[in-house]
Protein backbone atom coordinates (compact mmCIF):
# COMPACT_ATOMS: atom_id res chain seq x y z
CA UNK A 1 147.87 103.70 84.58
CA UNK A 2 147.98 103.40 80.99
CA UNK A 3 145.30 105.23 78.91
CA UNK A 4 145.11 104.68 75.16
CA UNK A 5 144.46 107.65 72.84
CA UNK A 6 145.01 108.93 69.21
CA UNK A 7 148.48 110.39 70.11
CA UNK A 8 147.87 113.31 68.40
CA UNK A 9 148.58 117.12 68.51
CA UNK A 10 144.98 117.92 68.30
CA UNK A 11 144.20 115.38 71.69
CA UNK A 12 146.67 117.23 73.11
CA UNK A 13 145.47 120.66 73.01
CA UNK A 14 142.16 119.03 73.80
CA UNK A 15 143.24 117.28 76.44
CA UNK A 16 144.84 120.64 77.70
CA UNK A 17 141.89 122.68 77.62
CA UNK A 18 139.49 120.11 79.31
CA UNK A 19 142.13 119.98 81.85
CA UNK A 20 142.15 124.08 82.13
CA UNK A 21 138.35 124.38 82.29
CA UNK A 22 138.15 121.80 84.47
CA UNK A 23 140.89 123.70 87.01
CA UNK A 24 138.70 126.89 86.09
CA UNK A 25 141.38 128.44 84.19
CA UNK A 26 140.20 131.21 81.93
CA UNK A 27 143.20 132.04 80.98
CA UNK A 28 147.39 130.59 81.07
CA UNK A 29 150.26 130.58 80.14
CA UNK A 30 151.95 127.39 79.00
CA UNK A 31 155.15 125.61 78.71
CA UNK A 32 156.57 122.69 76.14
CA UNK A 33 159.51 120.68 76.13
CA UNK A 34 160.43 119.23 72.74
CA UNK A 35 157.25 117.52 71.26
CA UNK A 36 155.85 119.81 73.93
CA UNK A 37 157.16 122.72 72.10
CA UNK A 38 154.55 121.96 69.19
CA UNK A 39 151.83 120.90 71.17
CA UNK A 40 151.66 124.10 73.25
CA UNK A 41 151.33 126.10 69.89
CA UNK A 42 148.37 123.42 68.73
CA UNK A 43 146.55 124.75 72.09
CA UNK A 44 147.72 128.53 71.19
CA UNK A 45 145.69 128.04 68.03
CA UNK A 46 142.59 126.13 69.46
CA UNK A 47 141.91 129.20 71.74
CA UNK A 48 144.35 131.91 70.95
CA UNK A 49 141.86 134.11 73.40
CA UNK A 50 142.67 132.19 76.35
CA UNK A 51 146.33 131.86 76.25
CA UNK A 52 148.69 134.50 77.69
CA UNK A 53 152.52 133.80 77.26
CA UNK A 54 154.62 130.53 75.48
CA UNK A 55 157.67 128.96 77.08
CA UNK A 56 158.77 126.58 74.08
CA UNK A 57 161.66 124.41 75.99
CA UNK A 58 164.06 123.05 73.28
CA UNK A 59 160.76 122.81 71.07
CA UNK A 60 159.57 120.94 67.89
CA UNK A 61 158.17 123.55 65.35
CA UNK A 62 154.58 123.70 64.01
CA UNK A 63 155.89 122.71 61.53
CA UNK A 64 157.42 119.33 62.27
CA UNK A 65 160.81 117.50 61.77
CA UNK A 66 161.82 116.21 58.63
CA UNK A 67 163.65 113.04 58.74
CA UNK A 68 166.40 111.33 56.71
CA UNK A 69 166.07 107.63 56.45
CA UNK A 70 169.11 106.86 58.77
CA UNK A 71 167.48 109.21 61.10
CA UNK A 72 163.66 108.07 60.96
CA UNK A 73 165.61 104.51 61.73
CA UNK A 74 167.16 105.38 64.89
CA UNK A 75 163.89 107.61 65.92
CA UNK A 76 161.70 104.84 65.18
CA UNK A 77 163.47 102.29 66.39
CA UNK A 78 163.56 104.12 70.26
CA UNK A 79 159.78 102.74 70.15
CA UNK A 80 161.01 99.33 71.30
CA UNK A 81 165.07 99.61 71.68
CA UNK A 82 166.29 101.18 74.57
CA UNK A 83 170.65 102.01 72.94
CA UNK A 84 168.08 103.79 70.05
CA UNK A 85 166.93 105.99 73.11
CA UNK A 86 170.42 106.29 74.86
CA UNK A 87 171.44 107.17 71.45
CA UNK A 88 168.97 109.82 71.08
CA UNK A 89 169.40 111.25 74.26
CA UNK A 90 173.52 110.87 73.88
CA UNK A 91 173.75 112.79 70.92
CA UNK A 92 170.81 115.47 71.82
CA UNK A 93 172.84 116.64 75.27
CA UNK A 94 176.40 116.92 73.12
CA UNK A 95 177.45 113.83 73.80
CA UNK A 96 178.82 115.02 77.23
CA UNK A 97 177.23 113.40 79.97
CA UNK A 98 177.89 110.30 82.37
CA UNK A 99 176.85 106.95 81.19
CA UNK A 100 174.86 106.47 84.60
CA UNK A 101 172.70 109.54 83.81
CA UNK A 102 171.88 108.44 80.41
CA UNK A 103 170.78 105.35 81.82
CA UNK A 104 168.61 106.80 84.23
CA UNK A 105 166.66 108.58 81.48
CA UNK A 106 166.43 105.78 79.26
CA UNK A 107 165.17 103.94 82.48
CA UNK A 108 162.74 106.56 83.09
CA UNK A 109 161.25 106.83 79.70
CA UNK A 110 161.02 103.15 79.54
CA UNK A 111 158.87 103.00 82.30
CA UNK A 112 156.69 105.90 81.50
CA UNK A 113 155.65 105.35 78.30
CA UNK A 114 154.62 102.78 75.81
CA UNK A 115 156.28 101.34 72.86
CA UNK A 116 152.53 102.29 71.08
CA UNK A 117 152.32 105.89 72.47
CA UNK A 118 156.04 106.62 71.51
CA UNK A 119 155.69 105.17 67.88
CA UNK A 120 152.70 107.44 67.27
CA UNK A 121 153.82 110.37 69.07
CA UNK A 122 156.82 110.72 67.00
CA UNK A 123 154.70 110.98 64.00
CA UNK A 124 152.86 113.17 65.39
CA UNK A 125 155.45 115.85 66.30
CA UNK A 126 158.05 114.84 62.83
CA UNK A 127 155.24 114.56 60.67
CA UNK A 128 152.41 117.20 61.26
CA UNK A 129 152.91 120.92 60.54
CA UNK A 130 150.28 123.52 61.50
CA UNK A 131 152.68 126.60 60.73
CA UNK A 132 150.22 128.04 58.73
CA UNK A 133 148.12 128.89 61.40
CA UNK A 134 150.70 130.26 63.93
CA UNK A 135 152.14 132.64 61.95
CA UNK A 136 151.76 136.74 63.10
CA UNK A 137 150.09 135.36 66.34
CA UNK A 138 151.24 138.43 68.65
CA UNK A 139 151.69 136.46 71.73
CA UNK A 140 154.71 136.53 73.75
CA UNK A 141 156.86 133.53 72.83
CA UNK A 142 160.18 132.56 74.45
CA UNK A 143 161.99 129.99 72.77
CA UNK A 144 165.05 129.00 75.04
CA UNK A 145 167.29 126.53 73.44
CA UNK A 146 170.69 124.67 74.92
CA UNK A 147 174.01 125.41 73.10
CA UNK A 148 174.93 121.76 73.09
CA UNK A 149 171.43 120.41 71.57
CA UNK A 150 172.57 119.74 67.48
CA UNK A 151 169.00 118.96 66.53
CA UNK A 152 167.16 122.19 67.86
CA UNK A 153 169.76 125.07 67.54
CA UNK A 154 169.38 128.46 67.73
CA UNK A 155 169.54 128.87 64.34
CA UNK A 156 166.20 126.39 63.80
CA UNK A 157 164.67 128.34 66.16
CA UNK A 158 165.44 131.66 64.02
CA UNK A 159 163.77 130.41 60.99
CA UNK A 160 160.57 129.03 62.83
CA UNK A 161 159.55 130.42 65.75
CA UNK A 162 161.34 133.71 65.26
CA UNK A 163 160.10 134.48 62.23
CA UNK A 164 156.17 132.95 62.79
CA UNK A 165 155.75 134.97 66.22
CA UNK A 166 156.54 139.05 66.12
CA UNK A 167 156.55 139.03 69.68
CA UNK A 168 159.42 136.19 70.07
CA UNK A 169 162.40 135.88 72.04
CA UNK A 170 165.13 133.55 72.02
CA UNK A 171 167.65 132.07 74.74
CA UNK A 172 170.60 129.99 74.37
CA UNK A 173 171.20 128.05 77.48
CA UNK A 174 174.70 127.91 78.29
CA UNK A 175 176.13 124.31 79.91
CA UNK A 176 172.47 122.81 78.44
CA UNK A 177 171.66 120.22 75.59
CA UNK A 178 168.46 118.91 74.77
CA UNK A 179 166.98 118.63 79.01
CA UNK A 180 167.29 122.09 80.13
CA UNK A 181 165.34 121.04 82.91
CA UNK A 182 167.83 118.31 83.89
CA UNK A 183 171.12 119.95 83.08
CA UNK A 184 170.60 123.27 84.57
CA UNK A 185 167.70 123.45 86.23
CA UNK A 186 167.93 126.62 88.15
CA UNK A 187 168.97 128.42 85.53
CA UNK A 188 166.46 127.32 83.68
CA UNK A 189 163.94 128.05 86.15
CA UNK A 190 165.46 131.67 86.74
CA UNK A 191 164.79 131.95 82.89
CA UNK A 192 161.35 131.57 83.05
CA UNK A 193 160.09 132.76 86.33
CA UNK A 194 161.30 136.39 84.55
CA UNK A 195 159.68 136.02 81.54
CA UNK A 196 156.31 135.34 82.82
CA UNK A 197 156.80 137.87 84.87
CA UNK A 198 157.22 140.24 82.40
């Protein structure tokens, strides 16, 4: 099912917090992968009361992405070119993995998004920045990163989220790029099961 929208951060943590009332969550915690990352903050700041802990999985910033042009090109381009997404997801997992595994998540992104959606998400998560409003929020934040992502290092994650949130941790993921979740999955999931814990 295919459901049109504005693609934005701000339908996002809208769309989140229909969702939570409508489970009867007062309260949460949440976790963001990537764009994710960003859009987990936007709900953090829509209702800062009602959100307990963030797990930002190799996440954008508030603050956005800036772009060169070769870069914007390739990003871009993913909309409707699937070697601009193998590319993408080549070069954002260390360039490391088996050519059948790529495939399988270019395969799966093709056929669960839209060329539309994934044009005006990446503007959304590249081109908006909110960091005003996250900064000295005194939630817990844990920012867990892979060591073999180029794009979203640890270092990134030192001048953004590190320094926004007092209360922020950070975790490099050892054996990980950009898809935690795929790459080392229990680790991953050992990772945050102690942190929310906490």
């Amino acid at each position: 099912m295919q459901t049109p929208g504005a693609y934005t951060m701000d339908e996002i943590a809208s769309d989140t917090l229909t969702l939570a009332d409508h489970l009867g969550f007062r309260e949460f915690s949440l976790i963001g992968h990537s764009m994710g990352g960003m859009a987990i903050q936007r709900v953090l700041t829509k209702a800062p009361a009602r959100v307990k802990k963030l797990v930002a999985l190799t996440p954008v910033p508030a603050s956005g992405v800036p772009f060169d042009e070769q870069g914007w090109g390739l990003f871009s381009g993913a909309a409707e070119k699937p070697e601009h997404r193998y590319a993408i997801i080549d070069f954002t997992t260390g360039n490391r993995h088996t050519k059948t595994w790529i495939d399988s998540m270019v395969a799966y992104s093709l056929a669960h998004s839209t060329p539309e959606a994934f044009a005006a998400y990446l503007t959304a998560w590249a081109k908006t920045d909110f960091s005003a409003e996250v900064k000295g929020l005194s939630h817990p934040v844990k920012c867990i990163v892979g060591a073999h992502d180029p794009a979203l290092t640890a270092d990134a994650m030192k001048g953004t989220y590190l320094a926004w949130y007092p209360n922020a941790e950070l975790e490099v993921m050892a054996n990980a790029g950009h898809y935690p979740m795929h790459e080392t999955p229990i680790a991953l999931a050992t990772s945050i099961e102690a942190f929310l814990k906490k």
